[in-house]
PDB file of N, CA and C in Angstrom:
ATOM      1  N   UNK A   1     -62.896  29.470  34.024  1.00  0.00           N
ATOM      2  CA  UNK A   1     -62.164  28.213  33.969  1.00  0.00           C
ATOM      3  C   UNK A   1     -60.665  28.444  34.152  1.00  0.00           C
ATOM      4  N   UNK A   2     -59.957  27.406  34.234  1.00  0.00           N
ATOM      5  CA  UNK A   2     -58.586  27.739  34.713  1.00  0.00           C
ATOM      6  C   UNK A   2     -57.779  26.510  33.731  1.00  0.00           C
ATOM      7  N   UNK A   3     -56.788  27.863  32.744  1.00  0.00           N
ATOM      8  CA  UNK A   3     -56.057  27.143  32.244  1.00  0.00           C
ATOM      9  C   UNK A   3     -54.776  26.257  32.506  1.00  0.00           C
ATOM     10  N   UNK A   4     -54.981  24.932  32.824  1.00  0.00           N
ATOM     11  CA  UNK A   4     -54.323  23.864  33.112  1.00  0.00           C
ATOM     12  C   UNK A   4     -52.773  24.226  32.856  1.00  0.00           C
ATOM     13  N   UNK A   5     -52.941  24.218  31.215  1.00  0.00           N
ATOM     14  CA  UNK A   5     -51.571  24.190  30.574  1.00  0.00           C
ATOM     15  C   UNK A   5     -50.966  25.628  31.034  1.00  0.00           C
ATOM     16  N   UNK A   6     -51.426  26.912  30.811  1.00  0.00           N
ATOM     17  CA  UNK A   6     -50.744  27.982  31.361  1.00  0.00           C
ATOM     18  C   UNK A   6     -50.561  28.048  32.774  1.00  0.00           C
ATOM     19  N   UNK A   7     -51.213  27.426  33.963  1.00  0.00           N
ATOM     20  CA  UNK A   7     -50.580  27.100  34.920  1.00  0.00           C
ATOM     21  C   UNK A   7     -49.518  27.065  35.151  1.00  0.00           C
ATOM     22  N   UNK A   8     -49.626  25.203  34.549  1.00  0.00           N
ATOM     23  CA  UNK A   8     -48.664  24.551  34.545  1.00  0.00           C
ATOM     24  C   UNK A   8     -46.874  25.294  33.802  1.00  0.00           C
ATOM     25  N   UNK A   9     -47.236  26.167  32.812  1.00  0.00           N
ATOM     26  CA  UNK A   9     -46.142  27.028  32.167  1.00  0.00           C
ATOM     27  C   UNK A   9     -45.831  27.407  33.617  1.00  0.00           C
ATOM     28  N   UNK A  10     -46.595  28.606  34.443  1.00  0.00           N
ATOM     29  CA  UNK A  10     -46.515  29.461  35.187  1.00  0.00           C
ATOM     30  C   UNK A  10     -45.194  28.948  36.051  1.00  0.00           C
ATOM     31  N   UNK A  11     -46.095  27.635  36.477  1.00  0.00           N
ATOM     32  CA  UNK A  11     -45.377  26.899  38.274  1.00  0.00           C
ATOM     33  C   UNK A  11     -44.088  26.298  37.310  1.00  0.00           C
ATOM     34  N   UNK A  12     -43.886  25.888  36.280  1.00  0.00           N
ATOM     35  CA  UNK A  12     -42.747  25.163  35.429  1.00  0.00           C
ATOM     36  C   UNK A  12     -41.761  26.176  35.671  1.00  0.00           C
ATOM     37  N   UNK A  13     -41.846  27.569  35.587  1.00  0.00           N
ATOM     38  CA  UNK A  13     -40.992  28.640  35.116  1.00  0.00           C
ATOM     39  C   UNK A  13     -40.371  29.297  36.656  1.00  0.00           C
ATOM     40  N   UNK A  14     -41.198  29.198  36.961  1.00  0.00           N
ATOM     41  CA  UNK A  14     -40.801  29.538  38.718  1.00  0.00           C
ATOM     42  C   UNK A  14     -40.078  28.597  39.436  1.00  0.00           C
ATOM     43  N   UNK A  15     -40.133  26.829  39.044  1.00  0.00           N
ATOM     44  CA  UNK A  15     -39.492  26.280  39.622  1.00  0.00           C
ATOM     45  C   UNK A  15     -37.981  26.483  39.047  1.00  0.00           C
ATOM     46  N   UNK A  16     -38.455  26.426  37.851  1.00  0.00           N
ATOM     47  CA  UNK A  16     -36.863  26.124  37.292  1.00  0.00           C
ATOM     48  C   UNK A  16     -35.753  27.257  37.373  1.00  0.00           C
ATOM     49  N   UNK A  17     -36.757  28.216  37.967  1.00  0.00           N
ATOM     50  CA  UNK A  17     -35.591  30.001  38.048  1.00  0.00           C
ATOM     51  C   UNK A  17     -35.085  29.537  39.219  1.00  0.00           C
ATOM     52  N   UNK A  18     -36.433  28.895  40.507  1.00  0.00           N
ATOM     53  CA  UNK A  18     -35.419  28.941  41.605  1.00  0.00           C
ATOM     54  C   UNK A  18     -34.334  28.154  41.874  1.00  0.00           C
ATOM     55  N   UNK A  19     -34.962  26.838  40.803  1.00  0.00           N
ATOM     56  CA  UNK A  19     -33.392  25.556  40.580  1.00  0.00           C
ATOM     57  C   UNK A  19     -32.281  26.289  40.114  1.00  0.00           C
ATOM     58  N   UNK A  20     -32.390  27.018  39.307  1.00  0.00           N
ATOM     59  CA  UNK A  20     -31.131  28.148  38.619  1.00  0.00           C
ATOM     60  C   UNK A  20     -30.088  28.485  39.771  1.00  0.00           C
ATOM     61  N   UNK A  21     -31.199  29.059  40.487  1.00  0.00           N
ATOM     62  CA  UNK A  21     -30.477  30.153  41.153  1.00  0.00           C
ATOM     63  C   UNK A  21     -29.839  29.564  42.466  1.00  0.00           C
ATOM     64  N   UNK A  22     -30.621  28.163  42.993  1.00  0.00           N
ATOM     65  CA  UNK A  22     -30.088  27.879  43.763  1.00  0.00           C
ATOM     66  C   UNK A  22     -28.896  27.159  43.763  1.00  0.00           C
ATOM     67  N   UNK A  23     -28.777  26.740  42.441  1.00  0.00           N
ATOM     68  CA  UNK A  23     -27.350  26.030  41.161  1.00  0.00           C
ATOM     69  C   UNK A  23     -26.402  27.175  41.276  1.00  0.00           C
ATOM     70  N   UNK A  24     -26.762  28.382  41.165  1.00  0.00           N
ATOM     71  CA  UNK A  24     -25.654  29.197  40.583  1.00  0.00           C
ATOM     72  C   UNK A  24     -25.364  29.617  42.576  1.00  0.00           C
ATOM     73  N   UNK A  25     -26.085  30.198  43.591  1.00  0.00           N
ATOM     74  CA  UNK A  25     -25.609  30.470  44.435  1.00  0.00           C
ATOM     75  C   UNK A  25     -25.125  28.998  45.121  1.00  0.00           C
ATOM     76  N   UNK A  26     -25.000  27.976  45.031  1.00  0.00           N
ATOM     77  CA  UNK A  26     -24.366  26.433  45.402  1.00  0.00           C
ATOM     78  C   UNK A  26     -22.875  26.920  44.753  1.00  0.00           C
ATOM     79  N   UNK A  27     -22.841  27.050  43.648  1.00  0.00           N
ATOM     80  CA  UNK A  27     -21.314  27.547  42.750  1.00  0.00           C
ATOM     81  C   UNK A  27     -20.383  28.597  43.646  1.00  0.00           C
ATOM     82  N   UNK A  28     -21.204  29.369  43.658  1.00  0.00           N
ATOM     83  CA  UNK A  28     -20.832  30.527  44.560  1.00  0.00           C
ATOM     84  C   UNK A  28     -20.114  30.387  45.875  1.00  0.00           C
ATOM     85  N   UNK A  29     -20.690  29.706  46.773  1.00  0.00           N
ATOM     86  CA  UNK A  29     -20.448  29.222  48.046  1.00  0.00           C
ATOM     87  C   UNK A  29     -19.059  28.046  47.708  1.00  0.00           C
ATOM     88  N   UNK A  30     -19.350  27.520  46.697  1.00  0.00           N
ATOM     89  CA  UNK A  30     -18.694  26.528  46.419  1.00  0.00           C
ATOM     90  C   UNK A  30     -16.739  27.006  46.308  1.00  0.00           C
ATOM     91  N   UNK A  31     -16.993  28.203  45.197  1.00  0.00           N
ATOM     92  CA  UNK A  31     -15.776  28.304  45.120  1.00  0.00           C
ATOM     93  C   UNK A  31     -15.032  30.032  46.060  1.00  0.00           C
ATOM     94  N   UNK A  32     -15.748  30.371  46.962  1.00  0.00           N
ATOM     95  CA  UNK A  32     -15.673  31.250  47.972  1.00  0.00           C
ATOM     96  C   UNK A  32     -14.994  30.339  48.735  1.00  0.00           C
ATOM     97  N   UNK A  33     -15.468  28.967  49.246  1.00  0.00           N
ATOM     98  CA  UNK A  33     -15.156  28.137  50.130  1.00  0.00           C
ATOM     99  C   UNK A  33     -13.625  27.860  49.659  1.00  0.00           C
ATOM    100  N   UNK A  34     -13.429  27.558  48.270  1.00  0.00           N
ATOM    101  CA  UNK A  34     -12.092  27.515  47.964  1.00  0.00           C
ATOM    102  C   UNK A  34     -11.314  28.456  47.796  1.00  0.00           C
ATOM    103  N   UNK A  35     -11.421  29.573  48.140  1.00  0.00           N
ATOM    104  CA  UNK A  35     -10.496  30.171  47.745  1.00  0.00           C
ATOM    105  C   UNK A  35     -10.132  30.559  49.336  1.00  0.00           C
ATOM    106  N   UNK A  36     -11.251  30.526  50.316  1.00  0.00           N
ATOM    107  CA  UNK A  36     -10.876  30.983  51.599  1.00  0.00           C
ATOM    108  C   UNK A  36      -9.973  30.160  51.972  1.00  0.00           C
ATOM    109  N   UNK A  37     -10.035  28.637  51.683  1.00  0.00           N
ATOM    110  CA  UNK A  37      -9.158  27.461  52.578  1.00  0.00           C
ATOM    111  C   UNK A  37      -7.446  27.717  51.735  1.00  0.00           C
ATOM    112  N   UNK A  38      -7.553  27.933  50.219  1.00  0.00           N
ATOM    113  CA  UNK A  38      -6.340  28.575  49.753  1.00  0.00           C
ATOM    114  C   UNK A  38      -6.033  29.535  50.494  1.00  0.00           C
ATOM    115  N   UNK A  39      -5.903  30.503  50.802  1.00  0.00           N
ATOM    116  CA  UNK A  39      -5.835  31.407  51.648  1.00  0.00           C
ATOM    117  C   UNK A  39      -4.981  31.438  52.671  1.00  0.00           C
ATOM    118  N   UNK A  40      -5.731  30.900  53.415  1.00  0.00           N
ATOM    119  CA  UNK A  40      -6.062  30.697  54.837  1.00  0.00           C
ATOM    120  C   UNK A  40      -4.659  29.370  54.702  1.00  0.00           C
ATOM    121  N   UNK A  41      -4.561  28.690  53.673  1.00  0.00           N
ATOM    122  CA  UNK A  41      -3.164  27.452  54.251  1.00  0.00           C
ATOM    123  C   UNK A  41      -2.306  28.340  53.353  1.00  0.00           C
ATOM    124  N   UNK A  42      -1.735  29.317  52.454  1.00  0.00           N
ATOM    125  CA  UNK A  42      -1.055  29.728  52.168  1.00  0.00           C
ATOM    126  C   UNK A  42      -0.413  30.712  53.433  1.00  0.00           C
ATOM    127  N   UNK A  43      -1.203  31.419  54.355  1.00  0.00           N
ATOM    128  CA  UNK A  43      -0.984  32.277  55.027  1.00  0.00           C
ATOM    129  C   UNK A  43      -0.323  31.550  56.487  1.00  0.00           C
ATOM    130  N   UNK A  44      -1.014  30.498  56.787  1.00  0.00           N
ATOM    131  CA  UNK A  44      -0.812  29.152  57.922  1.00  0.00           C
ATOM    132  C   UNK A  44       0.982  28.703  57.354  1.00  0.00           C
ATOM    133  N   UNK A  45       1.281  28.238  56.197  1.00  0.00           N
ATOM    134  CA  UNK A  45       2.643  27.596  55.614  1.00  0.00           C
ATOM    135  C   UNK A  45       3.709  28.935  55.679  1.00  0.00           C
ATOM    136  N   UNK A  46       3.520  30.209  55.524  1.00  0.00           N
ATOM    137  CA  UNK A  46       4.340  30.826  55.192  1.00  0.00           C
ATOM    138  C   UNK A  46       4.874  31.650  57.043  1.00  0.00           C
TER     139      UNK A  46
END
């Protein structure tokens, strides 16, 4: 037989690592992106 509820743990735990991770590498990109455009107009102004 196939336990429903531990499944359901299983696929619960896997989704939510890859929501994590795709949260934390979104952050990532996020503030890479800012620091390149800082950069990049500090270097453009001077």
């Amino acid at each position: 037989m196939i336990d429903w509820g531990y499944a359901l743990y299983i696929a619960g735990g896997g989704f939510g690592t890859v929501f994590f991770l795709l949260a934390v590498l979104a952050v990532i990109v996020w503030a890479t992106s800012r620091l390149v455009i800082h950069f990049t107009r500090e270097r453009r102004d001077s």
